[in-house]
Each structure stands twice: as C-alpha cells, then as structure tokens.
Protein backbone atom coordinates (compact mmCIF):
# COMPACT_ATOMS: atom_id res chain seq x y z
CA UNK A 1 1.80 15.35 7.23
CA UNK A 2 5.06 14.79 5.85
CA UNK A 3 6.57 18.08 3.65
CA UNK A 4 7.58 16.58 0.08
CA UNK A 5 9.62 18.53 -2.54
CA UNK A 6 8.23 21.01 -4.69
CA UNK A 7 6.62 24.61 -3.62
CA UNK A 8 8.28 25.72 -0.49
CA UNK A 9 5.75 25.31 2.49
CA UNK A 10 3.41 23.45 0.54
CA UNK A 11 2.37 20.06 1.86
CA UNK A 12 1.35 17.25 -0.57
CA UNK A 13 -0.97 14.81 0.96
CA UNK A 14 0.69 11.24 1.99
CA UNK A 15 -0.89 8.12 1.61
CA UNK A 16 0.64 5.35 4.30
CA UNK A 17 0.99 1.69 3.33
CA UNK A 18 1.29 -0.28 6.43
CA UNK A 19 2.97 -3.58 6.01
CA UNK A 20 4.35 -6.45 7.71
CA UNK A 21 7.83 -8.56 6.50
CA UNK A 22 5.92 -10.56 4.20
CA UNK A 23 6.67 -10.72 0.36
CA UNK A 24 2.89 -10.70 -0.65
CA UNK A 25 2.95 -6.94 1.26
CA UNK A 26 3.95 -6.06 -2.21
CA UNK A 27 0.29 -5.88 -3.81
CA UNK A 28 -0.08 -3.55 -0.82
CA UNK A 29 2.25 -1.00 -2.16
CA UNK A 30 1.28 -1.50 -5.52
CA UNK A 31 -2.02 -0.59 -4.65
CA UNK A 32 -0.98 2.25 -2.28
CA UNK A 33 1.43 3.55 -5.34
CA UNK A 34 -1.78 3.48 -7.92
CA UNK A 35 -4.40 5.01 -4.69
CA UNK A 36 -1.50 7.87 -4.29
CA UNK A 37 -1.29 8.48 -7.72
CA UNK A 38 -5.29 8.93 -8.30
CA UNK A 39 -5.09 11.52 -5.34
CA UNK A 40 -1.63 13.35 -6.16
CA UNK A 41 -0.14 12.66 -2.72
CA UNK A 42 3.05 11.08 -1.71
CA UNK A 43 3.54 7.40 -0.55
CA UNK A 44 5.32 6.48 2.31
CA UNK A 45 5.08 2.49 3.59
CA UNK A 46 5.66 1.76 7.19
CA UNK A 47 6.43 -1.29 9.25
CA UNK A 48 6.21 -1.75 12.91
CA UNK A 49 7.72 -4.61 14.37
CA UNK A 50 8.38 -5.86 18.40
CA UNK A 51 11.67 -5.17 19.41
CA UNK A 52 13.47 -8.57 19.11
CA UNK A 53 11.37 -10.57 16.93
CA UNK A 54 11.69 -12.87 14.42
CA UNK A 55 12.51 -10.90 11.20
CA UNK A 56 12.22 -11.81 7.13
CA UNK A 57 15.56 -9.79 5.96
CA UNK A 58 15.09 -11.48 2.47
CA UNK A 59 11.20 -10.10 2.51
CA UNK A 60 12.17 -6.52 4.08
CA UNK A 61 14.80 -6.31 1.77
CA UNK A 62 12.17 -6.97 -1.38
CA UNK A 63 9.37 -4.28 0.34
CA UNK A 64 12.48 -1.58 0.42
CA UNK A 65 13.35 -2.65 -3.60
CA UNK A 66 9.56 -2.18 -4.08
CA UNK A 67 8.97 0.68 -2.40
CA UNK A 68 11.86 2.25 -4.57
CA UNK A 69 10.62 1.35 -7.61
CA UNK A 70 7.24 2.90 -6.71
CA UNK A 71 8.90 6.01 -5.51
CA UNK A 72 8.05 5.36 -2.18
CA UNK A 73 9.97 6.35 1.07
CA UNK A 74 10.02 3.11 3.12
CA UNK A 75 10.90 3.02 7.25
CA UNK A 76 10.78 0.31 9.98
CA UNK A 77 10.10 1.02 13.03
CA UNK A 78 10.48 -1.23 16.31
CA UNK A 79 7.78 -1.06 19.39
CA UNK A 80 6.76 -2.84 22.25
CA UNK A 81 2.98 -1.06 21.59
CA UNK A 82 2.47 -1.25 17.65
CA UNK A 83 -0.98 -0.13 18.17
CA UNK A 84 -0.10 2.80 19.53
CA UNK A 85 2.95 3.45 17.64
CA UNK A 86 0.70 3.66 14.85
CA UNK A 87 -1.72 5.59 16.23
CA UNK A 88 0.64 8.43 17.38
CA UNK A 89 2.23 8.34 13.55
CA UNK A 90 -1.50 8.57 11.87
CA UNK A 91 -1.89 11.36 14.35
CA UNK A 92 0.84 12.96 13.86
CA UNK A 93 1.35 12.36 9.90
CA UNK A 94 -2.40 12.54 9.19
CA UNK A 95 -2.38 10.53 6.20
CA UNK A 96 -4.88 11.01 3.72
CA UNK A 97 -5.44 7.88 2.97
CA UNK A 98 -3.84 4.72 4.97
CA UNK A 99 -3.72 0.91 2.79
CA UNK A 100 -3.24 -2.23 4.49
CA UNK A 101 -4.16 -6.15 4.44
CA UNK A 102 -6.65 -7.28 5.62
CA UNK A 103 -7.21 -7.58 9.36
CA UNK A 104 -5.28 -11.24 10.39
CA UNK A 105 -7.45 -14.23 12.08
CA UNK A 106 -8.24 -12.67 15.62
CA UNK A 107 -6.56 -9.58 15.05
CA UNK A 108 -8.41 -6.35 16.11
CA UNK A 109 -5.72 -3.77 15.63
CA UNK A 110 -6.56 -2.80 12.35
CA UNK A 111 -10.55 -2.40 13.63
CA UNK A 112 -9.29 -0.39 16.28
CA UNK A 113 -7.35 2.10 14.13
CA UNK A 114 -10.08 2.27 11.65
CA UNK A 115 -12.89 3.51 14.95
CA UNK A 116 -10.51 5.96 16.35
CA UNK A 117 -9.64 7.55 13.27
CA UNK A 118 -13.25 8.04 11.76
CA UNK A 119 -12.12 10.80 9.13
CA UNK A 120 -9.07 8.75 7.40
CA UNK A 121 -9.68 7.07 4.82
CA UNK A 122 -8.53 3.56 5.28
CA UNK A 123 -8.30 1.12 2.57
CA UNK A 124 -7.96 -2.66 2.03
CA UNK A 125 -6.41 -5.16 -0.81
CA UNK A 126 -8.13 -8.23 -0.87
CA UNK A 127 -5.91 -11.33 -1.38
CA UNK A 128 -7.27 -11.12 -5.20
CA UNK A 129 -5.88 -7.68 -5.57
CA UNK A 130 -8.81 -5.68 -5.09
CA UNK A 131 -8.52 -2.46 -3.52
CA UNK A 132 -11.62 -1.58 -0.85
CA UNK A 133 -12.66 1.80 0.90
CA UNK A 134 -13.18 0.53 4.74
CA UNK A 135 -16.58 1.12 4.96
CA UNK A 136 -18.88 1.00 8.60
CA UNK A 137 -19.27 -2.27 8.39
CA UNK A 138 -15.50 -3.33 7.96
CA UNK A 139 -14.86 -0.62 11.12
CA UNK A 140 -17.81 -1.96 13.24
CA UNK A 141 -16.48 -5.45 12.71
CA UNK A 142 -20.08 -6.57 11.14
CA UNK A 143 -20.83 -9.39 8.85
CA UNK A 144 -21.50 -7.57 5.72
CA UNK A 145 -25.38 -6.88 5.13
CA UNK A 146 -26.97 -6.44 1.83
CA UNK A 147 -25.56 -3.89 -0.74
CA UNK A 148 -22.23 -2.30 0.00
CA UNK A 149 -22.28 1.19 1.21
CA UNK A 150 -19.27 2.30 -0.71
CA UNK A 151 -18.58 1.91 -4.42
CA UNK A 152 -17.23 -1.17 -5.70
CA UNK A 153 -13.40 -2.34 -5.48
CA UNK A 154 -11.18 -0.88 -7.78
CA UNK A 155 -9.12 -3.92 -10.00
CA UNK A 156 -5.37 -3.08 -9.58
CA UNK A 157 -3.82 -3.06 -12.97
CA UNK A 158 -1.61 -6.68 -13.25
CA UNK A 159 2.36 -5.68 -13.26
C-alpha cells in the first residue's frame, strides 16, 4: 500500500485505475476519483505498456492532465509480461479497490487478475459510464444469469 501524507505511519487505502493510452481512459479515472472519494483512500492510475510499442503521446499526455486534476498520482510503466507486472504491483500495493475497462474482445488478462486476487475489489465502467463491482460471474467469465449478485451500477455524475 502506498504511504500518503498526513499522520506519520498511517497508511490511507489506494484505489488503482489501470488504463491504457486511450483518451476515453478518462471516464476511468473519473470514476476511480469519485470510488476513492466514497472510500477515503488515495488514487493512483497506472499504465503498463510493451517495451517498444506504438504509443498515443497526445492521449498519455491528456490521462497525466486528468489524473492531476483529480489529484491523482499517475505512472507508466514498460513490460514485456503486463500480466504479471500487474500482478506483482496489486501484490505488492494491495489496492483496495482496482477500476478498469472492460475486458477487450479476446482478452483474458483482466479475468485472470480478477481469479487470483479473490479479496480485491475490482471494478468496471461500462462504455455508458456506469461503474460495476466485478461480481463471480464477471471473474468466472459466465454469461450473466438472472438477477445480479451485487447491487446495481452506480451513475457517475456528468463533468
């Protein structure tokens, strides 16, 4: 967990946005900002890229503006093994809560974090701004069955 300002040796809880170098990542740290605030923890917003690729300055540039305005610490980080980049920083960081898209076409890495880290609370913003507690069925990769296990999205406030 990361050590914020305030009482010596007191940790404040961190909530991690994880996104990529897209501009629409900004509903993600919108959400993440609104999420933190509801829990009194700290937001940080990571992104993990491949060493060598293709890069969006314009759009990483915009996520770091963002991430300042929602008094967020922002850091990129470059691996040949995002998957388990990420899972050594949620290890090591143990986020209280972690916000991210939702998982791309074909994509398991986000299912994969969500199984091996049962106790986090991972959350996703649906491309209509809806913020969603993961629930068993998101980490299981199901089709969704019946009633939802967890209480409804929460509407993020239009900025």
């Amino acid at each position: 967990m990361i050590e914020t300002m305030g009482t010596p040796g007191v940790r404040r809880p961190v909530t991690m946005v994880l996104v990529t170098d897209q501009f629409h990542c900004r509903r993600l740290i919108m959400a993440g900002r609104q999420l933190a605030d509801r829990e009194g923890a700290s937001l940080e917003v990571v992104n993990v890229a491949a060493p060598g690729a293709e890069r969006n300055p314009q759009a990483i540039e915009y996520l770091f503006q963002t991430s300042r305005d929602n008094d967020a610490v922002m850091t990129i980080h470059y691996s040949d093994r995002p998957e388990r980049f990420l899972g050594e920083l949620i290890q090591e960081q143990r986020p209280a809560a972690v916000v991210t898209g939702l998982p791309g076409e074909g994509s398991t890495l986000l299912r994969r974090l969500w199984m091996r880290f049962e106790k986090v609370d991972f959350y996703v913003v649906e491309h209509g701004g809806d913020l969603r507690l993961v629930n068993i069925t998101d980490r299981a990769g199901l089709p969704a069955l019946g009633t939802p296990l967890l209480p409804p999205a929460l509407r993020l406030a239009e900025s």
